[in-house]
N, C-alpha and C. Protein backbone atom coordinates (compact mmCIF):
# COMPACT_ATOMS: atom_id res chain seq x y z
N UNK A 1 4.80 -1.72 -42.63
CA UNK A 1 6.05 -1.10 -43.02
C UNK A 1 6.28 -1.31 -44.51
N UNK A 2 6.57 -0.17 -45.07
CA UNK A 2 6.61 -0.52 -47.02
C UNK A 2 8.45 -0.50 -47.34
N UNK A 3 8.16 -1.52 -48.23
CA UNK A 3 9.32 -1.95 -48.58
C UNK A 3 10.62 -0.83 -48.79
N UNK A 4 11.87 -0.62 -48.69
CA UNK A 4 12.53 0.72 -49.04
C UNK A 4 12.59 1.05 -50.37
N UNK A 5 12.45 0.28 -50.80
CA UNK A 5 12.82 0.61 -52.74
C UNK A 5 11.38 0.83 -53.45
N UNK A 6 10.19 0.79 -52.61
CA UNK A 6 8.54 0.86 -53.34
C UNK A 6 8.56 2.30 -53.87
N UNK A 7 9.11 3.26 -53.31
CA UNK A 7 8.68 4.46 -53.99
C UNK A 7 9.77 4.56 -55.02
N UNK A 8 10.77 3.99 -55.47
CA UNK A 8 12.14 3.89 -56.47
C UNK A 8 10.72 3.12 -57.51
N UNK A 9 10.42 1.90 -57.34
CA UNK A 9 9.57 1.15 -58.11
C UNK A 9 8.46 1.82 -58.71
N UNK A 10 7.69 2.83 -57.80
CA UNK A 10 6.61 3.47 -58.27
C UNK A 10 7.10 4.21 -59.11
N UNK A 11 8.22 5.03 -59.02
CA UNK A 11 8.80 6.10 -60.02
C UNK A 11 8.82 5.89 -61.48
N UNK A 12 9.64 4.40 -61.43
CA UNK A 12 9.69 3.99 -62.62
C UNK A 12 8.68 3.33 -63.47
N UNK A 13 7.80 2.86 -62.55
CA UNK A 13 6.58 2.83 -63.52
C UNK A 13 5.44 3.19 -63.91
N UNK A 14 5.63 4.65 -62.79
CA UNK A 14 5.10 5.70 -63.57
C UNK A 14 5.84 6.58 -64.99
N UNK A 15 6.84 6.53 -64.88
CA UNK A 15 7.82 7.14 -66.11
C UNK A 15 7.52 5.96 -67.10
N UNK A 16 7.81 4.98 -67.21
CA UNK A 16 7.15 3.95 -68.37
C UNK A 16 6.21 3.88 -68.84
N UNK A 17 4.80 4.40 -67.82
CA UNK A 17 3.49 4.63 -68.43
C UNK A 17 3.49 5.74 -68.83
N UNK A 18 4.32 6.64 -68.79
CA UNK A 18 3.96 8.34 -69.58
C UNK A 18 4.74 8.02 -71.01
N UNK A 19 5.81 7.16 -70.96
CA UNK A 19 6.37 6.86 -72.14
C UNK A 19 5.78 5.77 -72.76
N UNK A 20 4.53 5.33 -72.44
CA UNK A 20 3.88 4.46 -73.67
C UNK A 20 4.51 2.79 -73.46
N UNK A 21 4.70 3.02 -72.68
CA UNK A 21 5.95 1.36 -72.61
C UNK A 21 4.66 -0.06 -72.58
N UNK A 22 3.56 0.74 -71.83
CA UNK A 22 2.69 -0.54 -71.65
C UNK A 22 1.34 -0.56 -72.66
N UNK A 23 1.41 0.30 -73.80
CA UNK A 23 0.86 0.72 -74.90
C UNK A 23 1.12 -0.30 -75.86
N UNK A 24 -0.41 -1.09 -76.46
CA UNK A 24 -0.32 -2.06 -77.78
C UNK A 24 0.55 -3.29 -77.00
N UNK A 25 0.68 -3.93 -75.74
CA UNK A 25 0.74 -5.25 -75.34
C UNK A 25 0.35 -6.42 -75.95
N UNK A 26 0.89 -7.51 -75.80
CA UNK A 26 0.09 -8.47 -76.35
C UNK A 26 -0.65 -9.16 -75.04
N UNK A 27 -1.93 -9.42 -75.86
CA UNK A 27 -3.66 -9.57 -74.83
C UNK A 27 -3.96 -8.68 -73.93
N UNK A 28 -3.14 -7.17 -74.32
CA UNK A 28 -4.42 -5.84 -73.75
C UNK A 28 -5.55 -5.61 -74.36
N UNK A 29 -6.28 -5.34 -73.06
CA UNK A 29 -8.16 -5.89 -73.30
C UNK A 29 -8.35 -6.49 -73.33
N UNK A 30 -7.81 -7.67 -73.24
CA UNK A 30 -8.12 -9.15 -73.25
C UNK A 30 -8.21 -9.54 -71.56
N UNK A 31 -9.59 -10.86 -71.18
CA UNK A 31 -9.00 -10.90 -69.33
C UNK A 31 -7.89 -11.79 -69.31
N UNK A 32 -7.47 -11.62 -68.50
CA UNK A 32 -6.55 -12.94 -67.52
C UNK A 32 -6.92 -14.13 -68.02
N UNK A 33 -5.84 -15.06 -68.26
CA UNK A 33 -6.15 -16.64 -69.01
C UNK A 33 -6.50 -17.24 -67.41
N UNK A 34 -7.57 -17.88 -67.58
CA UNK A 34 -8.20 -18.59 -66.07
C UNK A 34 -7.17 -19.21 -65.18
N UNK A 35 -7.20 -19.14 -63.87
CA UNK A 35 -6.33 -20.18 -63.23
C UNK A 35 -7.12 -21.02 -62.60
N UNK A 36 -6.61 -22.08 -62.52
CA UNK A 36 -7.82 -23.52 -61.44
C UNK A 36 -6.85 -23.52 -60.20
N UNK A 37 -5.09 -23.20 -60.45
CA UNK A 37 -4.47 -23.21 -58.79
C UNK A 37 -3.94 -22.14 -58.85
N UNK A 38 -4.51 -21.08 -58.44
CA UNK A 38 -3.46 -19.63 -58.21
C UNK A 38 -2.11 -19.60 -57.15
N UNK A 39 -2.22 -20.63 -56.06
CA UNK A 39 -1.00 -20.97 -55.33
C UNK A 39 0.01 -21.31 -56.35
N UNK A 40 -0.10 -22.26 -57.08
CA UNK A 40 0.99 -22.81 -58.35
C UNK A 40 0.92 -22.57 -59.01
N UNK A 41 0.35 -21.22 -59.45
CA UNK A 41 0.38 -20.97 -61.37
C UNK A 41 1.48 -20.87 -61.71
N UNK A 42 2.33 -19.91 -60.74
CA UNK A 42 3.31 -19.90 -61.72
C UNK A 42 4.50 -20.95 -61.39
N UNK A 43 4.31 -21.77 -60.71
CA UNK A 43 5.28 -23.38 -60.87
C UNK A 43 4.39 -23.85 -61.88
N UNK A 44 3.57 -23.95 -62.10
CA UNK A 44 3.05 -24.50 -62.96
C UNK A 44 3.75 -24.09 -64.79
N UNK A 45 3.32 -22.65 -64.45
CA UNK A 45 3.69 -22.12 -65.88
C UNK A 45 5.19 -22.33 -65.92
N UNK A 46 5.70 -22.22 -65.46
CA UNK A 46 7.30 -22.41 -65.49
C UNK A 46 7.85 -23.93 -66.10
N UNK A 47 6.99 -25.12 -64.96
CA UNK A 47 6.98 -26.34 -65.29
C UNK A 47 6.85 -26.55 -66.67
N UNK A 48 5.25 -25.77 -67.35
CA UNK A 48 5.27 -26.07 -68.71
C UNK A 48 5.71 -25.28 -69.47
N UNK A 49 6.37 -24.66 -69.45
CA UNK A 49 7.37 -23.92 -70.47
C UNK A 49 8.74 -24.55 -70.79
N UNK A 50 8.93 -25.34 -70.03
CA UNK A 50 10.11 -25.93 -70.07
C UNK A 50 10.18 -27.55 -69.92
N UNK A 51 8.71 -27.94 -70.70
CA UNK A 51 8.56 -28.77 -70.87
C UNK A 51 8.53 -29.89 -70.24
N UNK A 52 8.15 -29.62 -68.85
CA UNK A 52 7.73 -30.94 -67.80
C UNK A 52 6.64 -31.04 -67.99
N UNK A 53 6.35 -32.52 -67.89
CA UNK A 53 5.15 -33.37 -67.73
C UNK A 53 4.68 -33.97 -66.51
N UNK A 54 3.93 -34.51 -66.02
CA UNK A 54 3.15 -35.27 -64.70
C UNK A 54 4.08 -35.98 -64.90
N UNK A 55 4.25 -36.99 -63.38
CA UNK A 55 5.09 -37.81 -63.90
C UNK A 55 4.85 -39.39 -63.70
N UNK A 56 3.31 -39.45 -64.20
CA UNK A 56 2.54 -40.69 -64.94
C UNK A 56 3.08 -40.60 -66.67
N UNK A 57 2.63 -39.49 -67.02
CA UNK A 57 3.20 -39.54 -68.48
C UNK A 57 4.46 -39.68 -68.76
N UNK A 58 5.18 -39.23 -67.96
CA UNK A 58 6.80 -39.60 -68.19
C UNK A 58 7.15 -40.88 -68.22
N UNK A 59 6.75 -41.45 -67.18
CA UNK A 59 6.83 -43.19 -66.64
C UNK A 59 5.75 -43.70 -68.42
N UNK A 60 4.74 -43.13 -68.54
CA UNK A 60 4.44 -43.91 -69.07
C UNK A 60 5.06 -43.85 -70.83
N UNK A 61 5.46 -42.61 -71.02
CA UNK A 61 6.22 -42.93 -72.01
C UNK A 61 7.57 -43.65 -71.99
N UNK A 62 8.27 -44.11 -70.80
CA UNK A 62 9.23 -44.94 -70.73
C UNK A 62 8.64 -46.22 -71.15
N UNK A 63 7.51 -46.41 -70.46
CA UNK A 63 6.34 -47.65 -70.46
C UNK A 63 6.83 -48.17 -72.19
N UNK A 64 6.33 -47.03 -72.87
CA UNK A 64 5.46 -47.40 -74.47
C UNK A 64 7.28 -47.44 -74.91
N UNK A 65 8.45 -46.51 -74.86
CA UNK A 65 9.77 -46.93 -74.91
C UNK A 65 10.57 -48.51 -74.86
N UNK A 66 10.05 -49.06 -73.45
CA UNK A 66 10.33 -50.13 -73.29
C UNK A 66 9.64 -51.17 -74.18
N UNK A 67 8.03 -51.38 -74.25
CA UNK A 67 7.34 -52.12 -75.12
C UNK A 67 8.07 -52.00 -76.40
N UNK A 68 8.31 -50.96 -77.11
CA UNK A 68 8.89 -51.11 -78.69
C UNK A 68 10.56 -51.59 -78.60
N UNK A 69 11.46 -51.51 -77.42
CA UNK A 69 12.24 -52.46 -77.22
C UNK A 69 11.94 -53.67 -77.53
N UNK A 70 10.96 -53.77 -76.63
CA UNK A 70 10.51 -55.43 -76.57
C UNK A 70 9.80 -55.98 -78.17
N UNK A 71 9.54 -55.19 -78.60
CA UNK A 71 9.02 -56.02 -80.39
C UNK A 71 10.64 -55.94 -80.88
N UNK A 72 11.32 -55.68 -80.93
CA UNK A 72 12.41 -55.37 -81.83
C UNK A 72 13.49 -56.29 -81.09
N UNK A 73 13.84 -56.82 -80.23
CA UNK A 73 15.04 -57.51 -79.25
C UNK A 73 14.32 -58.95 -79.67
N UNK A 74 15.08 -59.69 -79.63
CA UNK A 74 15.22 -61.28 -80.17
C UNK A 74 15.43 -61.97 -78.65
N UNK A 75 16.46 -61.25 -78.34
CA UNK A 75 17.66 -62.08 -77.65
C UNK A 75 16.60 -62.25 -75.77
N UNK A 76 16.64 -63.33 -75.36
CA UNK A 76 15.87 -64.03 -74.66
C UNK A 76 16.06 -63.53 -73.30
N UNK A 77 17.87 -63.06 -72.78
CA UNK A 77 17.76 -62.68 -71.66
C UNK A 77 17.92 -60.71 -71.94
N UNK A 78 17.35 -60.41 -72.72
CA UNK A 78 17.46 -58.62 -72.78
C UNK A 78 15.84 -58.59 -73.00
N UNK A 79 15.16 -59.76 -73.19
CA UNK A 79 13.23 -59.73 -73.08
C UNK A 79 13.53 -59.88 -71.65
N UNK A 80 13.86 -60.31 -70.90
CA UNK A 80 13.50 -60.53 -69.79
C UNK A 80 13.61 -59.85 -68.60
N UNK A 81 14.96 -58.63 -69.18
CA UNK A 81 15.48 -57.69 -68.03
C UNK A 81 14.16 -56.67 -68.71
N UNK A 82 13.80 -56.50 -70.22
CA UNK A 82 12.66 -55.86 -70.51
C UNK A 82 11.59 -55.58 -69.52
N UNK A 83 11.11 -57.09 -69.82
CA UNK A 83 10.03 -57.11 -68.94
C UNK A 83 10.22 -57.00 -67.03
N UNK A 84 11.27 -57.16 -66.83
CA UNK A 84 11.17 -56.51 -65.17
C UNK A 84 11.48 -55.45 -65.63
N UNK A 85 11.56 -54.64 -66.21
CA UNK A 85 12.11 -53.41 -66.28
C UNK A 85 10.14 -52.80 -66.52
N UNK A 86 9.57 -53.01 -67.55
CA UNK A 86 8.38 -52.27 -67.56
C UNK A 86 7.29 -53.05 -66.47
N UNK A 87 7.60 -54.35 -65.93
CA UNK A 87 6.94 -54.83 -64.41
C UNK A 87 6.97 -53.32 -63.01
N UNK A 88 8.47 -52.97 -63.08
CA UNK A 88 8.52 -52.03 -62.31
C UNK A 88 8.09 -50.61 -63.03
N UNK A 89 7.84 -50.25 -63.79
CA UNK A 89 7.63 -49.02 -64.74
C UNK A 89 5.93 -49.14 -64.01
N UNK A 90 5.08 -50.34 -64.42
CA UNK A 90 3.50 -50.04 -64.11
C UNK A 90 3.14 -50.32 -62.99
N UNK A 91 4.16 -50.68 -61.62
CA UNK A 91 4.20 -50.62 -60.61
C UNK A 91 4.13 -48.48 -60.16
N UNK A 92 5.22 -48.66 -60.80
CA UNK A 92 5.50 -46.84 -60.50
C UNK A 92 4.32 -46.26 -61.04
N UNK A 93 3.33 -46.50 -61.90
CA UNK A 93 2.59 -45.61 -62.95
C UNK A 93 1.05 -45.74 -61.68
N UNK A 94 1.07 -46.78 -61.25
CA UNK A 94 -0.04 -46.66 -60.48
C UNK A 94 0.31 -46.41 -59.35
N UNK A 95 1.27 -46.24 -58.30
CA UNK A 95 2.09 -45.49 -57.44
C UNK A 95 1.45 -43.87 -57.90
N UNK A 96 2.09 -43.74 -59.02
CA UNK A 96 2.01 -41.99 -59.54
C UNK A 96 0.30 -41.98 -59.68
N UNK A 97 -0.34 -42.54 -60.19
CA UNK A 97 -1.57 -42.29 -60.25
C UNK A 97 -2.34 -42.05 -59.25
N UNK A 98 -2.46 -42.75 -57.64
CA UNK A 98 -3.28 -42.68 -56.69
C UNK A 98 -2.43 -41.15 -55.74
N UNK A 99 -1.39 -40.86 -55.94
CA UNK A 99 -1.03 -39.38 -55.48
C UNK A 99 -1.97 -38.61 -56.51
């Protein structure tokens, strides 16, 4: 059974191709940029367009966040919530790693 609006859809993009609309594109003639997961490309592409990362690198830039806390803090009990704080950070990072 075809959708009710497919021949509304065909109309119009046949009228766009007589008017040149898909003429001088950017990467016509060019192939398709490869996919390795065609199920998620486009979560994927979406993800990185908007700037998500795995979320080992996230953790682990909290990781390298927390460490430059820790050179710069003096004070004896804010090293120490530090360090449980990036104790649980490389707990999580190898958690995230074996998924």
């Amino acid at each position: 059974m075809d959708h009710p609006l497919l021949g509304l859809i065909e109309a119009r993009i046949r009228a766009a191709e007589a008017e040149g609309a898909f003429e001088d594109l950017p990467g016509a003639g060019r192939p398709l940029p490869r996919c390795d997961d065609p199920e998620n490309a486009l979560l994927n592409r979406v993800m990185r367009d908007n700037g998500a990362v795995p979320e080992v690198v996230a953790l682990s830039r909290e990781l390298a966040a927390l460490r430059e806390e820790m050179r710069e803090t003096g004070d004896r009990d804010a090293r120490r919530k530090i360090v449980q704080e990036m104790s649980m950070l490389e707990a999580r990072i190898e958690i995230a790693r074996k998924r």
